[in-house]
Protein backbone atom coordinates (compact mmCIF):
# COMPACT_ATOMS: atom_id res chain seq x y z
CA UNK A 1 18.87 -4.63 -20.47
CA UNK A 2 17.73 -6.73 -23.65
CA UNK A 3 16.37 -9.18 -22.16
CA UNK A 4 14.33 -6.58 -19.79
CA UNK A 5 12.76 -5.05 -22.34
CA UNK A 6 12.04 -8.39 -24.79
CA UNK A 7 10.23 -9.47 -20.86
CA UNK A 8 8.65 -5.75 -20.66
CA UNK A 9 7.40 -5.85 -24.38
CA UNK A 10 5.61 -9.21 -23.76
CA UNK A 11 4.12 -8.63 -20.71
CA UNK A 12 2.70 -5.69 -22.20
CA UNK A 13 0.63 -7.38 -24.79
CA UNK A 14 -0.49 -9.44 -21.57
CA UNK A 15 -1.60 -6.87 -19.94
CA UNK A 16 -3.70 -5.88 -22.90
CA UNK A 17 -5.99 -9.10 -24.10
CA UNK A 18 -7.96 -9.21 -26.77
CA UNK A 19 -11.67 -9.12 -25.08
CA UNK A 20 -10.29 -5.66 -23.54
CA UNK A 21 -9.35 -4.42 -27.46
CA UNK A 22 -12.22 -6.06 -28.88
CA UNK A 23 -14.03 -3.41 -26.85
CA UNK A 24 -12.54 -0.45 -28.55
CA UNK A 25 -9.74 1.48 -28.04
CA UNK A 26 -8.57 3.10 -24.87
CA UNK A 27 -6.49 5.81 -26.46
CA UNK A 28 -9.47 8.60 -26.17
CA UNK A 29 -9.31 7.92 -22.14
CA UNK A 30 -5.45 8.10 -22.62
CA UNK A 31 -5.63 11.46 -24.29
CA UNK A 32 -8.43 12.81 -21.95
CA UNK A 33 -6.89 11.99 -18.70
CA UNK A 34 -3.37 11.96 -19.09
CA UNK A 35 -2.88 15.92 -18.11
CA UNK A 36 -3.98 15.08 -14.70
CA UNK A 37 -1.17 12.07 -14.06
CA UNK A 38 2.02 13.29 -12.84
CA UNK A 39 5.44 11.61 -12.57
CA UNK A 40 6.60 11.58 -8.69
CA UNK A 41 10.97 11.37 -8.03
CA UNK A 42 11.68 11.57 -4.21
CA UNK A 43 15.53 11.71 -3.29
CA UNK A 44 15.56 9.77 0.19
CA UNK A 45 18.32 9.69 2.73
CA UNK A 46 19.87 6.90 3.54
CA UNK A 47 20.15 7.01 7.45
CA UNK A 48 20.51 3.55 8.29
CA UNK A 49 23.51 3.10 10.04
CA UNK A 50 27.16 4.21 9.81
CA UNK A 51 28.66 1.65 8.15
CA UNK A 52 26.54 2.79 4.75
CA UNK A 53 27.89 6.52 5.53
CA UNK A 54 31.48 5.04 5.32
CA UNK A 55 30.86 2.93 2.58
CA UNK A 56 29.78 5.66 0.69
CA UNK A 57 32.51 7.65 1.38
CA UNK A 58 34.83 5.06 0.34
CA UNK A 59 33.74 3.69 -2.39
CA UNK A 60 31.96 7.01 -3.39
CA UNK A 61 28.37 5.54 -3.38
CA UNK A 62 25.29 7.79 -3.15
CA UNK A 63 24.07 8.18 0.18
CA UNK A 64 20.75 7.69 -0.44
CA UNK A 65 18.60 6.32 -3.14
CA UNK A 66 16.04 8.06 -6.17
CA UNK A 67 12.57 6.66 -5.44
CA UNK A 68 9.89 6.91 -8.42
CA UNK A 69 6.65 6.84 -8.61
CA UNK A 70 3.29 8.55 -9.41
CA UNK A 71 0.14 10.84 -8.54
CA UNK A 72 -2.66 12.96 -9.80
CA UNK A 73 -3.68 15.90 -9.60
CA UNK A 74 -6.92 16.06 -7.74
CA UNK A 75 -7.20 19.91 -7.22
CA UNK A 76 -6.60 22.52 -9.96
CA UNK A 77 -4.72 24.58 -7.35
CA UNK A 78 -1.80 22.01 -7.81
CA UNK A 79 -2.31 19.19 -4.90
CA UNK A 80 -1.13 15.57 -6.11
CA UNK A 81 -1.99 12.72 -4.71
CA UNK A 82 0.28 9.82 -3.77
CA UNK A 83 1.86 6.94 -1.84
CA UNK A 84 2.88 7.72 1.61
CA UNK A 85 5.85 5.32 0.86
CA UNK A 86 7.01 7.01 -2.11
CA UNK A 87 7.85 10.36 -0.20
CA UNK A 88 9.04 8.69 3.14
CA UNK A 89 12.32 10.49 4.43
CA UNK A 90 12.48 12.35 0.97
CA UNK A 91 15.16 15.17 1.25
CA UNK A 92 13.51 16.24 -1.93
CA UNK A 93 10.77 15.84 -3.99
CA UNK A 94 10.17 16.54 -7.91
CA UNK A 95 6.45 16.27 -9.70
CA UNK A 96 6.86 16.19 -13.56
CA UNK A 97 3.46 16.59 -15.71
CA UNK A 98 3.16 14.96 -18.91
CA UNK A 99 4.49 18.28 -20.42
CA UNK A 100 7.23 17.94 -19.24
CA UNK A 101 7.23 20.57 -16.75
CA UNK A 102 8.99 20.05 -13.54
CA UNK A 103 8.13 21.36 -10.05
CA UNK A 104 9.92 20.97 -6.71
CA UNK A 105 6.85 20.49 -4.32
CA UNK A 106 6.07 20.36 -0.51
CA UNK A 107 4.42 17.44 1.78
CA UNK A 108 0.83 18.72 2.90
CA UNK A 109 0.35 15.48 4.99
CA UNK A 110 0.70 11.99 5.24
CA UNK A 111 -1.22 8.78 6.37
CA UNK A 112 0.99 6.02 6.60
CA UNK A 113 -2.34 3.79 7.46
CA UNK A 114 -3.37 4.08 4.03
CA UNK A 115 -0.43 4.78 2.42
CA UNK A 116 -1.72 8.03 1.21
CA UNK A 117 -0.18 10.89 0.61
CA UNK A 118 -0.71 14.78 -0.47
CA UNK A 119 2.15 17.27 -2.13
CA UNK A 120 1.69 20.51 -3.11
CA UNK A 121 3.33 21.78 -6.40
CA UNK A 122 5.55 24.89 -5.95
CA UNK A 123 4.31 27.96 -8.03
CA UNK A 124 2.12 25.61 -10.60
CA UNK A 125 -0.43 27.43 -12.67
CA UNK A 126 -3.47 25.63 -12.64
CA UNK A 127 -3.33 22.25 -13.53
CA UNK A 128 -6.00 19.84 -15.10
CA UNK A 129 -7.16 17.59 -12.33
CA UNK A 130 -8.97 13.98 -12.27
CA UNK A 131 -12.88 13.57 -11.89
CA UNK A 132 -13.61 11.20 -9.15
CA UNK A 133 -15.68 8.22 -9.96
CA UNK A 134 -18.11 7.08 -7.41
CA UNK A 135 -16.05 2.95 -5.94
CA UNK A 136 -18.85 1.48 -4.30
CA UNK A 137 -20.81 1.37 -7.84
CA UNK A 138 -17.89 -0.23 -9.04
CA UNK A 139 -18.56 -4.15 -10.19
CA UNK A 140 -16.10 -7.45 -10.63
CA UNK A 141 -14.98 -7.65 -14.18
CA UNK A 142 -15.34 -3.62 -15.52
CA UNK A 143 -12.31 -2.88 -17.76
CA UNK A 144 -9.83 -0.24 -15.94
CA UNK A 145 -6.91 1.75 -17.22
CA UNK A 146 -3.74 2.56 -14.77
CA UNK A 147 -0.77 5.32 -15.05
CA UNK A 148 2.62 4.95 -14.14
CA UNK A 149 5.95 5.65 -14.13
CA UNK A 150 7.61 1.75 -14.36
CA UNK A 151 11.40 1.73 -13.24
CA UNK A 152 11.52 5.71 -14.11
CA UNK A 153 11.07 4.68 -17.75
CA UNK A 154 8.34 7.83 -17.83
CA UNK A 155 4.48 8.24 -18.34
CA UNK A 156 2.86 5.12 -18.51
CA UNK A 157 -0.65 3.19 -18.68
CA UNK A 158 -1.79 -0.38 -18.55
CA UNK A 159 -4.97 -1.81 -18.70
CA UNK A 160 -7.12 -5.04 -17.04
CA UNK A 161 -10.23 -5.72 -15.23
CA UNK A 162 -11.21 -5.64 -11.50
CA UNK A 163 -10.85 -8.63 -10.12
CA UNK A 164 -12.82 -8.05 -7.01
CA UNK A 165 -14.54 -5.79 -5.02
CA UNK A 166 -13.94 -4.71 -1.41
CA UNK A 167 -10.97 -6.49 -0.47
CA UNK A 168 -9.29 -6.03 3.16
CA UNK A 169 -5.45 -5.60 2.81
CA UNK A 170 -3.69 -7.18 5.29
CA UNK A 171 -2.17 -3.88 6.85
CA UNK A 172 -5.31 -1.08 6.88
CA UNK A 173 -8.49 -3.10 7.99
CA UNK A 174 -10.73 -0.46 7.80
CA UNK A 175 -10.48 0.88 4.19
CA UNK A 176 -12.08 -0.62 0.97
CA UNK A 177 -9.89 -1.85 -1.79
CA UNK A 178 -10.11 -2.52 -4.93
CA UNK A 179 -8.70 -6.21 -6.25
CA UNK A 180 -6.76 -5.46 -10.09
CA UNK A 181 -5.20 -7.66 -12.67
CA UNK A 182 -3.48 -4.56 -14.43
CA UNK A 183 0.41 -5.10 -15.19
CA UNK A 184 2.03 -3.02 -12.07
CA UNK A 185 5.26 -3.20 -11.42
CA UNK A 186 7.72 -0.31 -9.33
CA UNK A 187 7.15 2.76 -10.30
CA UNK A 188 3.39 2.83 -10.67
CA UNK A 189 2.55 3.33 -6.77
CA UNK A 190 0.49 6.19 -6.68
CA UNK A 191 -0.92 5.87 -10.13
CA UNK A 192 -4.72 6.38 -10.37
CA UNK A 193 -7.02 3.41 -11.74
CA UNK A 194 -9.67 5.10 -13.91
CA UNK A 195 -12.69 3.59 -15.00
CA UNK A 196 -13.57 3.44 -18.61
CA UNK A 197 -15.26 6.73 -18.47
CA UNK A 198 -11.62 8.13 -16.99
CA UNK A 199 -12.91 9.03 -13.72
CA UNK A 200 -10.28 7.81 -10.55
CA UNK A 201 -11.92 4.74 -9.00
CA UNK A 202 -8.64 3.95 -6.90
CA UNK A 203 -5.12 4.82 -6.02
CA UNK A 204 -2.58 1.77 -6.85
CA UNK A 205 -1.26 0.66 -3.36
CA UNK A 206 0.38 -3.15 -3.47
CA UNK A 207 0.72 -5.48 -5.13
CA UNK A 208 0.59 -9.54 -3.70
CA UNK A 209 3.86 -11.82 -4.75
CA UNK A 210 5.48 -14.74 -4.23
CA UNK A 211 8.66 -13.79 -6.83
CA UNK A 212 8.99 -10.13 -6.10
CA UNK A 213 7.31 -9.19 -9.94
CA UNK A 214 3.77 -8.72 -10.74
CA UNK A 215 1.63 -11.49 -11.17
CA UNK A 216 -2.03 -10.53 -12.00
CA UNK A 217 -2.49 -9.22 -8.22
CA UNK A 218 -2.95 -6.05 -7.45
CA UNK A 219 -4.57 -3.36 -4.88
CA UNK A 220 -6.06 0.02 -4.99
CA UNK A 221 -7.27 2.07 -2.66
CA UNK A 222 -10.93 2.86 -3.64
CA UNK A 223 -11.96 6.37 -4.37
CA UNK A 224 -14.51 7.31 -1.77
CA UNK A 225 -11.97 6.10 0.94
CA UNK A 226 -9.23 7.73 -0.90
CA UNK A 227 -11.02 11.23 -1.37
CA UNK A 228 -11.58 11.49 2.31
CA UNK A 229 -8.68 10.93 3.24
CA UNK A 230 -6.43 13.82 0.70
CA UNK A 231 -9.44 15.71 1.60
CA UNK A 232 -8.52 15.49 5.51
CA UNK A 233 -4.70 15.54 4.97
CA UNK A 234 -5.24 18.69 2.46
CA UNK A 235 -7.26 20.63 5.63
CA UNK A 236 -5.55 19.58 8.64
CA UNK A 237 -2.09 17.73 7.46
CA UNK A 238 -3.00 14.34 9.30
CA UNK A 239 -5.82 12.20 9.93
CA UNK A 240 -7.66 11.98 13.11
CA UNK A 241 -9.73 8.42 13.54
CA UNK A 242 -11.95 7.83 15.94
CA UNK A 243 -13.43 5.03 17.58
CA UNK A 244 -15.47 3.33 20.21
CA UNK A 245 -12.68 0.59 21.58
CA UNK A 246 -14.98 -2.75 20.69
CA UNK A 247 -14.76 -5.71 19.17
CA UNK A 248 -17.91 -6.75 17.37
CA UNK A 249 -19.20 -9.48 15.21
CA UNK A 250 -22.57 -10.48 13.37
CA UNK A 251 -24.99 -12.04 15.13
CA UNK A 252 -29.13 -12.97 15.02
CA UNK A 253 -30.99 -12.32 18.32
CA UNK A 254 -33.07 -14.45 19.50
CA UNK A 255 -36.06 -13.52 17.29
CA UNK A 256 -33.26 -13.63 14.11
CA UNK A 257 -33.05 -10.22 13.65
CA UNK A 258 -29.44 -9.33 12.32
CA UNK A 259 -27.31 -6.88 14.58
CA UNK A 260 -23.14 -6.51 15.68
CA UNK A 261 -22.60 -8.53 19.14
CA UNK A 262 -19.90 -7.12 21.50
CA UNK A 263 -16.91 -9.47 21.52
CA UNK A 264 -14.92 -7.84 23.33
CA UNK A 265 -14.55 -4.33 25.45
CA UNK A 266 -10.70 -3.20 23.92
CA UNK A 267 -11.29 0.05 25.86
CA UNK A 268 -13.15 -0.49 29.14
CA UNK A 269 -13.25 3.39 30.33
CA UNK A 270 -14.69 3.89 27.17
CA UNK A 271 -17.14 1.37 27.20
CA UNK A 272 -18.14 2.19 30.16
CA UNK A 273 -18.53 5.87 29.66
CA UNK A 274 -20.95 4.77 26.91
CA UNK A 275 -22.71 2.66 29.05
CA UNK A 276 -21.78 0.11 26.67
CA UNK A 277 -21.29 -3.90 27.66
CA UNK A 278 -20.10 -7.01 26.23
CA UNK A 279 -22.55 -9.21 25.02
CA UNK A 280 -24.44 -5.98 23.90
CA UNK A 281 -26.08 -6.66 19.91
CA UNK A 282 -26.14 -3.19 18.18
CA UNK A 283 -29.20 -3.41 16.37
CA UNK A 284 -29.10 0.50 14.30
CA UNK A 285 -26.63 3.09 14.09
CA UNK A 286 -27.59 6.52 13.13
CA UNK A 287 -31.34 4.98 11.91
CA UNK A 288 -29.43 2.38 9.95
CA UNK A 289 -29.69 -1.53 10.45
CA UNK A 290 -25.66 -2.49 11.91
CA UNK A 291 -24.92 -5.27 9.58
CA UNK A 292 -21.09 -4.91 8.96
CA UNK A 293 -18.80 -4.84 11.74
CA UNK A 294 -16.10 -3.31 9.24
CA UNK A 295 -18.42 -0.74 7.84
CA UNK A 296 -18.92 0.28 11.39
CA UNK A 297 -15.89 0.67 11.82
CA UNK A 298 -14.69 2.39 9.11
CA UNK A 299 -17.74 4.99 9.57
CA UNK A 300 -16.97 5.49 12.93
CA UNK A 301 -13.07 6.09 11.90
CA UNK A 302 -14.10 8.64 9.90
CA UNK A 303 -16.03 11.02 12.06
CA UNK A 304 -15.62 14.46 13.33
CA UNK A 305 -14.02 14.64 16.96
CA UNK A 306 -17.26 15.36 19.35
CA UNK A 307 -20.24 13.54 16.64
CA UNK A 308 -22.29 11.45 18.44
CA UNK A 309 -23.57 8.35 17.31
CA UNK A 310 -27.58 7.09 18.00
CA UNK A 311 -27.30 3.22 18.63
CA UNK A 312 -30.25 0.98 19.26
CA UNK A 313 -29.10 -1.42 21.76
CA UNK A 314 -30.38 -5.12 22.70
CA UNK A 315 -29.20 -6.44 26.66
CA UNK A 316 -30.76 -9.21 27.36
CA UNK A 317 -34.79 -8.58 26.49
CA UNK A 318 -34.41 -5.01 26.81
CA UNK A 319 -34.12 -3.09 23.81
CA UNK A 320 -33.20 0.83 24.10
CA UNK A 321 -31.28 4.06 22.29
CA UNK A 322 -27.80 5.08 23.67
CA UNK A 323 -26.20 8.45 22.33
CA UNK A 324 -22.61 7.22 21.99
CA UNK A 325 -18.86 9.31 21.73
CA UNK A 326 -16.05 8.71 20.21
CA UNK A 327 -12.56 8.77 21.05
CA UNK A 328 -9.19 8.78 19.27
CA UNK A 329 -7.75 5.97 17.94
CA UNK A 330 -4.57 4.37 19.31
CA UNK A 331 -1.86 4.37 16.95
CA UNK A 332 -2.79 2.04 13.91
CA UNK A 333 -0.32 3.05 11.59
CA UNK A 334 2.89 0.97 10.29
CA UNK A 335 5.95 1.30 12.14
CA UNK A 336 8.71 3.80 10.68
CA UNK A 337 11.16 0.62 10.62
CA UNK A 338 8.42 -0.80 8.11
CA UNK A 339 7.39 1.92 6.26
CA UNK A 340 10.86 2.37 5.49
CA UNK A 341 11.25 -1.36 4.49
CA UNK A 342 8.29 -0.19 1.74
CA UNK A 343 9.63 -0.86 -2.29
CA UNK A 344 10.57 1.87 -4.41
CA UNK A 345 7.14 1.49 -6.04
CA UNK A 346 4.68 -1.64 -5.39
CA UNK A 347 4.90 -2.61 -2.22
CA UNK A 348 5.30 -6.41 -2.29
CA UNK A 349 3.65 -7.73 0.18
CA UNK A 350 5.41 -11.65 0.33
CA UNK A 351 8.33 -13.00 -1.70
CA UNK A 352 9.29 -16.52 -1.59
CA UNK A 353 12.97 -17.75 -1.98
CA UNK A 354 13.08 -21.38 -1.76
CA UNK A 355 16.73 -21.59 -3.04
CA UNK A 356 17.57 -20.34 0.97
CA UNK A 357 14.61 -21.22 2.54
CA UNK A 358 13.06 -18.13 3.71
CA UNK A 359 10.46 -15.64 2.78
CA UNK A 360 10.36 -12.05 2.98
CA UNK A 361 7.63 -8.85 3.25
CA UNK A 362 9.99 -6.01 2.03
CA UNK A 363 13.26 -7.23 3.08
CA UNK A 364 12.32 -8.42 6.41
CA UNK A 365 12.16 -12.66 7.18
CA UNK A 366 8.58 -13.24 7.78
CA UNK A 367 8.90 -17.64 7.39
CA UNK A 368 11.92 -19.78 7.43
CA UNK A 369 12.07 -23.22 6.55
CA UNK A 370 13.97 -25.21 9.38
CA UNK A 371 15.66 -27.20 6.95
CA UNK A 372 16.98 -24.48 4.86
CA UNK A 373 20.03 -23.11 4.21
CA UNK A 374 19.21 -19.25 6.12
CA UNK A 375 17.49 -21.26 9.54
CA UNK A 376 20.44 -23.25 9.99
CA UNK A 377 22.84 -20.82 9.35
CA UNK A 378 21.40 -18.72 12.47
CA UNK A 379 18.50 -16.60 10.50
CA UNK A 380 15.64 -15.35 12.33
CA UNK A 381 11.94 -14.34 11.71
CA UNK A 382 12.22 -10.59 11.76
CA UNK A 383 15.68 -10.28 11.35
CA UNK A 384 16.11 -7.80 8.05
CA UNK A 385 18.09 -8.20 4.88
CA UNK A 386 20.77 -4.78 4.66
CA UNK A 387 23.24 -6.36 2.21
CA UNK A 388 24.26 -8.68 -0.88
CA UNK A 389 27.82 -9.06 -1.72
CA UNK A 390 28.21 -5.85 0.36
CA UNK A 391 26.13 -3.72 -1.64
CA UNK A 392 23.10 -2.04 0.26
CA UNK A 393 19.61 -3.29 -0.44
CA UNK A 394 16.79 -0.57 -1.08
CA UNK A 395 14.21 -2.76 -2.47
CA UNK A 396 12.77 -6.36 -2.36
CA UNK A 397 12.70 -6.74 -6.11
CA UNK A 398 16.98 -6.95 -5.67
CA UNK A 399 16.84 -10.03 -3.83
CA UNK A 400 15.49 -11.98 -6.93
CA UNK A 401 18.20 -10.39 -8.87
CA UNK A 402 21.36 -11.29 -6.64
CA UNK A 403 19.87 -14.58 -6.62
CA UNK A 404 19.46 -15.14 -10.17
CA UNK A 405 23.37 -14.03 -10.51
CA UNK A 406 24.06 -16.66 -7.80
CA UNK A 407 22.33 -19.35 -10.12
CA UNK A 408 24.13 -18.71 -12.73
CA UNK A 409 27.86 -18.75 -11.55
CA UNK A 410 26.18 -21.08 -9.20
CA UNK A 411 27.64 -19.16 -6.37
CA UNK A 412 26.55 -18.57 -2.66
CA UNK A 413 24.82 -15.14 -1.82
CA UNK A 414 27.15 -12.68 0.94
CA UNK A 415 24.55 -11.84 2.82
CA UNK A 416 24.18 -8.93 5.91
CA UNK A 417 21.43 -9.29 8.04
CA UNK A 418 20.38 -6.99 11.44
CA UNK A 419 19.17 -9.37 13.70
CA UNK A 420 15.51 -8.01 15.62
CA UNK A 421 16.49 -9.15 19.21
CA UNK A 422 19.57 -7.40 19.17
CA UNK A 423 19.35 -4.38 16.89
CA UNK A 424 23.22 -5.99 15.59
CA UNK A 425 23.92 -6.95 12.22
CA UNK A 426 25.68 -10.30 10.99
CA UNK A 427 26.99 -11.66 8.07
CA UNK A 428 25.63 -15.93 6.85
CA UNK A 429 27.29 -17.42 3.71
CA UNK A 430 23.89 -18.83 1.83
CA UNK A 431 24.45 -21.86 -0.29
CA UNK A 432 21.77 -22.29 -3.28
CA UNK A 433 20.24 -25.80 -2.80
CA UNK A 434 21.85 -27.65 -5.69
CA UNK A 435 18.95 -27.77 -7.78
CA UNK A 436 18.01 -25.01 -7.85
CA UNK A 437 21.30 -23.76 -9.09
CA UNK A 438 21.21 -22.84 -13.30
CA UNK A 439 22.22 -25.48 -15.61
């Protein structure tokens, strides 16, 4: 636990360097938005299989696990914002304000897609909530402040910069995020990025990894997507998207005016219903020139059920106006097997462990090297990680820890796997390659 908090304490001052403090201090946007940042703490089930029931029986071991994270407040009326994988399978869930008041609270809705989620506090009196900040005027480089709660230690902030701008992460294409170098580690999914002013410009949502702790890479939802979306979910409980089932790209015509070419029809009744072909270039939508085949997207996501869209189409020379209609969107969403795979607060999205030769997103094998110790010992890509030394995995950031143990008796790791063409679970004896095994 020493050494935790020496490594805490340092990276710390890190996450606070000297350009940032030579700007002044942030403790006025501390004081001023710290009312609005709540402390999340979801008890979740453990339903996996059998075996863990018994386990816990005999050896008297929780069934379940305490996940922590963190929110906002974004109405006075008491509705928080937060991770959709913080409250997955919660039994119950807890919101604690910074003073120190503690109410047991109610899911609204959930959108796995973006990992958003909205709670609703229990007989709360009306609470301070955040001031939204507008994303798409954010810029590379502006100093940001973030609240958490890291490993359930309580409130928290940490500062840093944005390192980019409109980022696509890997598992929601058609959301902006924004790219952070703030210190986040479990616990902080959730958490609001403010900008220096202290308005919310994001909602923390993963962070990128090869060792399973921070590294300077991390992801936020951006505001105007995120707003939308707890609006939606606070109205109707769930999120509706819509599309028009294409695949589209940029193109020039012929006389180099810029437009979205028709890849590909994904939903041919649709397309056709639209009077829509491949090989079409969508010149305008709605008045607008189409330049962005993800901004398309993601506006077209977003609308009503029965809003038409105006498109200006080119077909060949012919150049004409098309009133368009949506449909729902098939299932985009993350897989409950995944979701559930989520960690108890970043989600890491890729962890490298040479020492066995395999990778993993969550605690499932995503690579394997053929030569290593967990391909040749019958270790698939997909199978999932349930056990070390028979004790039950929860999160990703455990592997690194069983492994460090290993290294230092310079042991092999017990581990349990459930194999993803069978649905069975087996048991492989991983040996540490010798050199990486602790002096």
């Amino acid at each position: 636990m020493k050494h935790l908090l020496i490594l805490c304490a340092f990276l710390s001052v890190w996450a606070f360097p000297s350009k940032i403090l030579a700007q002044g201090s942030l403790a006025p946007v501390v004081a001023e938005v710290a009312p609005s940042v709540v402390l999340v703490r979801a008890e979740r089930i453990n339903d996996s299989d059998a075996a863990n029931v018994i386990n816990s029986l005999l050896f008297a071991q929780p069934d379940g696990k305490t996940v922590m994270g963190a929110g906002f407040v974004f109405d006075a009326k008491g509705y928080v914002a937060t991770n959709a994988h913080v409250v997955y399978k919660a039994s119950q869930i807890s919101v604690e304000t910074n003073e120190g008041q503690i109410f047991e609270t109610e899911i609204i809705g959930t959108d796995a897609l973006s990992d958003v989620a909205v709670l609703k506090l229990r007989a709360a009196p009306k609470l301070k909530s955040i001031t939204w900040g507008d994303s798409d005027k954010v810029l590379t480089g502006e100093q940001i402040l973030t609240a958490g709660n890291p490993f359930g230690l309580g409130l928290s902030f940490s500062a840093g910069i944005v390192s980019a701008t409109n980022r696509v992460y890997a598992e929601n294409p058609l959301d902006n995020y924004l790219q952070t170098d703030a210190y986040i580690v479990p616990g902080y999914s959730g958490g609001p990025i403010f900008n220096a002013k202290g308005e919310v410009i994001g909602i923390n949502t993963a962070i990128y990894s090869t060792t399973g702790s921070a590294q300077g890479v991390a992801m936020a939802l951006s505001a105007n997507d995120a707003r939308q979306i707890l609006e939606n979910l606070k109205k109707n409980g769930q999120i509706n998207r819509r599309w028009l089932g294409l695949e589209l790209a940029p193109t020039k015509t012929s006389d180099n005016v810029s437009g979205l070419v028709i890849k590909a029809l994904l939903d041919e009744t649709l397309a056709a219903q639209n009077n829509l072909q491949a090989a079409d270039i969508i010149l305008e939508i709605n008045g607008q020139k189409a330049l962005s085949a993800k901004a398309f997207g993601r506006m077209v996501a977003h609308l009503p059920a029965g809003q038409k869209i105006s498109l200006k189409i080119k077909r060949g020379n012919q150049i004409f106006d098309l009133k368009v209609q949506t449909a729902p969107m098939p299932n985009l969403e993350p897989q409950t097997a995944e979701v559930d795979k989520m960690a108890e607060g970043a989600v890491i999205l890729e962890q490298n462990y040479p020492e066995i030769g395999l990778s993993l997103q969550g605690l499932t094998v995503i690579r394997l090297d053929e030569n290593g110790e967990a391909f040749q010992k019958g270790v698939r890509v997909g199978d999932v990680l349930e056990q070390i030394n028979n004790t039950s995995l929860t999160q990703p950031e455990e592997v690194a820890y069983y492994l460090d143990e290993a290294k230092a008796e310079r042991e092999p790791l017990a581990v349990t796997f459930r194999s993803k063409e069978s649905a069975e679970t087996y048991f492989a004896t991983l040996y540490l390659k010798e050199e990486h095994y602790a002096d």
